[in-house]
Protein backbone atom coordinates (compact mmCIF):
# COMPACT_ATOMS: atom_id res chain seq x y z
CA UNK A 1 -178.56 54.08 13.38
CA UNK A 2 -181.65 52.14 11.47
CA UNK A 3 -180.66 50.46 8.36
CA UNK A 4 -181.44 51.63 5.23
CA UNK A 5 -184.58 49.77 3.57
CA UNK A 6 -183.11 47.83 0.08
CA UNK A 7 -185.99 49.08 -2.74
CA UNK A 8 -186.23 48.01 -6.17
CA UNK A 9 -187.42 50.98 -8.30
CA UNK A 10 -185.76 53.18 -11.57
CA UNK A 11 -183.05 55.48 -11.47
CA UNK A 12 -184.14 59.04 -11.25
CA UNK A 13 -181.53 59.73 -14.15
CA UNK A 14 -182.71 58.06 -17.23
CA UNK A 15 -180.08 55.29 -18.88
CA UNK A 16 -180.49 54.71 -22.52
CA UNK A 17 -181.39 51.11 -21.65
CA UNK A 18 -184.13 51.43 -18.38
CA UNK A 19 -183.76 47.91 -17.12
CA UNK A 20 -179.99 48.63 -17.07
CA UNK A 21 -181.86 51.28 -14.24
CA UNK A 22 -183.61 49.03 -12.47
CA UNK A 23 -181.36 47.92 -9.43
CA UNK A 24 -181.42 48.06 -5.93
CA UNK A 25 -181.52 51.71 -4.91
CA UNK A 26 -180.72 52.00 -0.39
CA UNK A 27 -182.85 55.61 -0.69
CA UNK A 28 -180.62 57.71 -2.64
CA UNK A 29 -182.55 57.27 -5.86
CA UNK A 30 -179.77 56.23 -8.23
CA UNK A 31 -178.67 53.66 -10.00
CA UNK A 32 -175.21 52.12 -8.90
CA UNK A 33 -173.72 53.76 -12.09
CA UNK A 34 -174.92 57.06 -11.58
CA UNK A 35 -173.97 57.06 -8.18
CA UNK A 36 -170.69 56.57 -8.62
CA UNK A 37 -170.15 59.38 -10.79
CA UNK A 38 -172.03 61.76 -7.94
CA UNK A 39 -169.99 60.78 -5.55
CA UNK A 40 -166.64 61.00 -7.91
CA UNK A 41 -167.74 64.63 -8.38
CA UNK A 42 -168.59 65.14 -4.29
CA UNK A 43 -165.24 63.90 -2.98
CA UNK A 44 -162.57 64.90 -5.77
CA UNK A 45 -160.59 67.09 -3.77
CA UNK A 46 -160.95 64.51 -0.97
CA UNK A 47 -159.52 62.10 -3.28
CA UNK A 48 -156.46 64.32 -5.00
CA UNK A 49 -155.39 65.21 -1.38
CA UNK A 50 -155.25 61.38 -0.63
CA UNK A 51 -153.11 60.65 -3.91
CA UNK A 52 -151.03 63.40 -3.21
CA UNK A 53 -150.29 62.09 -0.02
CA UNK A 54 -149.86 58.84 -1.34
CA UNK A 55 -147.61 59.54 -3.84
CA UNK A 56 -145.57 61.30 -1.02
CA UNK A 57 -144.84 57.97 0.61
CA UNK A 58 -141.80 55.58 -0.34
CA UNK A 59 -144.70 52.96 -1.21
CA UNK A 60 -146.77 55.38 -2.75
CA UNK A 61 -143.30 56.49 -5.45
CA UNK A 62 -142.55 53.20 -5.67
CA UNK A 63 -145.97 52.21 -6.95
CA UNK A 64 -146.66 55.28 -8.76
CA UNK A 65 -143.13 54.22 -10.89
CA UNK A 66 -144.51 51.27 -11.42
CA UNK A 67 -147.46 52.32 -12.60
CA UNK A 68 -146.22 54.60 -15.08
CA UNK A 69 -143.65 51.79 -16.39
CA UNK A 70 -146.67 49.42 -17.08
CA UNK A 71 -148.50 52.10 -18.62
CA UNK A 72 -146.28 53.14 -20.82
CA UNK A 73 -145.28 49.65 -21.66
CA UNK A 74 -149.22 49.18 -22.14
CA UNK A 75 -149.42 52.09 -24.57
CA UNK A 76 -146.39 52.11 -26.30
CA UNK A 77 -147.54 53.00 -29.87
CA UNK A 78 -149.43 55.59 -28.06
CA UNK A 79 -146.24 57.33 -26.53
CA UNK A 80 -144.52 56.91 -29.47
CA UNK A 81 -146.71 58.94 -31.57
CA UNK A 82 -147.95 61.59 -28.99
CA UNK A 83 -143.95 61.88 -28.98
CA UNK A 84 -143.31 62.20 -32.86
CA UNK A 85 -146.36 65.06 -33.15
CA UNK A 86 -145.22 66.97 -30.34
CA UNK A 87 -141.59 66.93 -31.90
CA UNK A 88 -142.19 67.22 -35.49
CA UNK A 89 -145.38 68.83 -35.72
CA UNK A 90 -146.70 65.39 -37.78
CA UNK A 91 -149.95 63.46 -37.19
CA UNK A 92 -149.43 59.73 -36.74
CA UNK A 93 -151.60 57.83 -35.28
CA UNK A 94 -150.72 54.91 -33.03
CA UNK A 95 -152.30 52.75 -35.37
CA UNK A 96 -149.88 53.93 -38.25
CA UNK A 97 -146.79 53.58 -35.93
CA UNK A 98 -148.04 49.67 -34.79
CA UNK A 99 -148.52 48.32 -38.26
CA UNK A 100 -145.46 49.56 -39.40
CA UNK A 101 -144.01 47.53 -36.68
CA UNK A 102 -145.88 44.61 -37.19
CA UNK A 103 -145.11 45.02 -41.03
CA UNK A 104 -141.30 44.67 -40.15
CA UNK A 105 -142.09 42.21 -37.09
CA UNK A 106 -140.49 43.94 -34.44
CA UNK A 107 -137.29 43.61 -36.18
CA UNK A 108 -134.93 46.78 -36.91
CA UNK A 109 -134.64 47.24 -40.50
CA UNK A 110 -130.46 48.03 -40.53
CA UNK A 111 -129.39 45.67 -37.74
CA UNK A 112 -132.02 43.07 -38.04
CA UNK A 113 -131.49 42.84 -34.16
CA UNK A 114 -134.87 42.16 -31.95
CA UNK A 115 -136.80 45.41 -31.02
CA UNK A 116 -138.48 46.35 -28.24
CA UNK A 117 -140.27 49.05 -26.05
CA UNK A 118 -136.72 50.04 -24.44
CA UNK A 119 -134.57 49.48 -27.45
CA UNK A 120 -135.89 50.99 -30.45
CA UNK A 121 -136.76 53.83 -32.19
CA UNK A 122 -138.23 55.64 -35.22
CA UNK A 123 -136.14 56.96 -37.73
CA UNK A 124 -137.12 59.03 -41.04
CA UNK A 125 -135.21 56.91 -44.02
CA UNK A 126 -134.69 60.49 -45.50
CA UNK A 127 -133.95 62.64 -42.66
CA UNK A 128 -135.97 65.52 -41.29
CA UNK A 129 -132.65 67.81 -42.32
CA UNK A 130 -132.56 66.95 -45.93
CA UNK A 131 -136.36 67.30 -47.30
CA UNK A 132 -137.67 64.18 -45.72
CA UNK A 133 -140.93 63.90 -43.92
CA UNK A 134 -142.92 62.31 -41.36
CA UNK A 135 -145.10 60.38 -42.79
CA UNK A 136 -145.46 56.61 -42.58
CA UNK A 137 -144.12 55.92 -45.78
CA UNK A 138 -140.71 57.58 -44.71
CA UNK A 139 -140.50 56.19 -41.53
CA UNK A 140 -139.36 52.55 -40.29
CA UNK A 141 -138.34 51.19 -36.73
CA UNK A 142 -134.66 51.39 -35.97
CA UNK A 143 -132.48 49.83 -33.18
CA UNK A 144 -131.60 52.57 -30.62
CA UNK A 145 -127.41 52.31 -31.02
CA UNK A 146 -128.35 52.21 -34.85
CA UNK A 147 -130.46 55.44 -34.77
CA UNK A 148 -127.64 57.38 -32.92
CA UNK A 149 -125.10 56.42 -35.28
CA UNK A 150 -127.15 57.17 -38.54
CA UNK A 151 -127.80 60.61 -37.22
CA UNK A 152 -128.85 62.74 -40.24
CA UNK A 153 -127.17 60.23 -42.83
CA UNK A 154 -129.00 58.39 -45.85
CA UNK A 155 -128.61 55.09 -45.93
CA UNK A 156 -126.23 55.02 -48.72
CA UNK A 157 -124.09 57.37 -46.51
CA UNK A 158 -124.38 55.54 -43.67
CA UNK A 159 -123.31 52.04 -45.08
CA UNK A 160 -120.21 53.89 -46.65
CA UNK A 161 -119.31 55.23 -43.78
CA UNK A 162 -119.18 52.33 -41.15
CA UNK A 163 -117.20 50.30 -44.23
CA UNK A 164 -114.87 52.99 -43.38
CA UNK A 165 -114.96 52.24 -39.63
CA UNK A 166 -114.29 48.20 -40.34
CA UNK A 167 -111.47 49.22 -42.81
CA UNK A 168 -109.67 51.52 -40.20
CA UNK A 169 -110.35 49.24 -37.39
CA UNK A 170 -109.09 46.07 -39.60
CA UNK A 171 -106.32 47.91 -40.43
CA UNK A 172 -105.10 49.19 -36.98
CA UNK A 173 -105.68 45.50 -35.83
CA UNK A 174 -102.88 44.25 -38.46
CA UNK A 175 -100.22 47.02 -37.37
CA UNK A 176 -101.06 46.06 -33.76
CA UNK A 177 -100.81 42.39 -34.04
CA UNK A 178 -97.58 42.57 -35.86
């Protein structure tokens, strides 16, 4: 088979930017950009039959969970709010969600225990079931274990009620230990 003669000459599609055109064309006519995209569009069923079979490997779900894990790690605030609007019907924005974060430094604000992507959670300081809304201003980042417990309790409610735990567990300890 001859070889394909290398020629210097502009894109038949037009860039915004022509000498971002003017590359080194082997007789197709277009630019390395633009043929990418032609041949993304020529072989896209070629290439979902070859991820589906893949993904149907032991490598393929193995790397495929790993890829998910790092991407969700990778957009976390992104989740996090695609979560909260799909569940509450609110609009945050993953900006909101990672400032309010960064305004309470990754640090939950009953516990003061260190937060992160598999341990924490956002909780409404008035709770959906008593008037309270989503918006940023109601919200704040919340260990997991601290989140369950609180359940649809105000703060005020909550703190009286684990005093009540210590007390009872304090004094069961005393009756057991004598």
């Amino acid at each position: 088979m001859p070889r394909r003669e290398k020629i210097k000459t502009p894109c038949i599609k037009q860039h915004e930017n022509p000498d971002k055109c003017l590359v080194i064309h082997y007789g197709h006519g277009l630019c390395r950009y633009h043929y990418l995209q032609w041949y993304i569009k020529k072989n896209a069923e070629r290439r979902a039959d070859n991820q589906r079979k893949f993904k149907a490997t032991e490598h393929g779900r193995v790397w495929f969970r790993d890829y998910v894990r790092k991407y969700r790690k990778r957009r976390f605030f992104h989740t996090r709010a695609k979560y909260m609007n799909q569940r509450n019907g609110s609009t945050l924005t993953p900006k909101e969600l990672a400032s309010l974060w960064h305004k309470q430094r990754g640090i939950c604000a009953l516990s003061g225990e260190r937060l992160n992507a598999h341990n924490s959670e956002v909780d409404h300081i008035v709770p959906l079931q008593k008037g309270g809304s989503s918006e940023v201003s109601n919200l704040r980042w919340l260990h997991r274990i601290a989140n369950k417990a609180k359940f649809t309790y105000s703060d005020e409610e909550f703190i009286r009620f684990c005093k009540k735990v210590v007390d009872h567990t304090a004094k069961r300890g005393a009756a057991n230990s004598s």
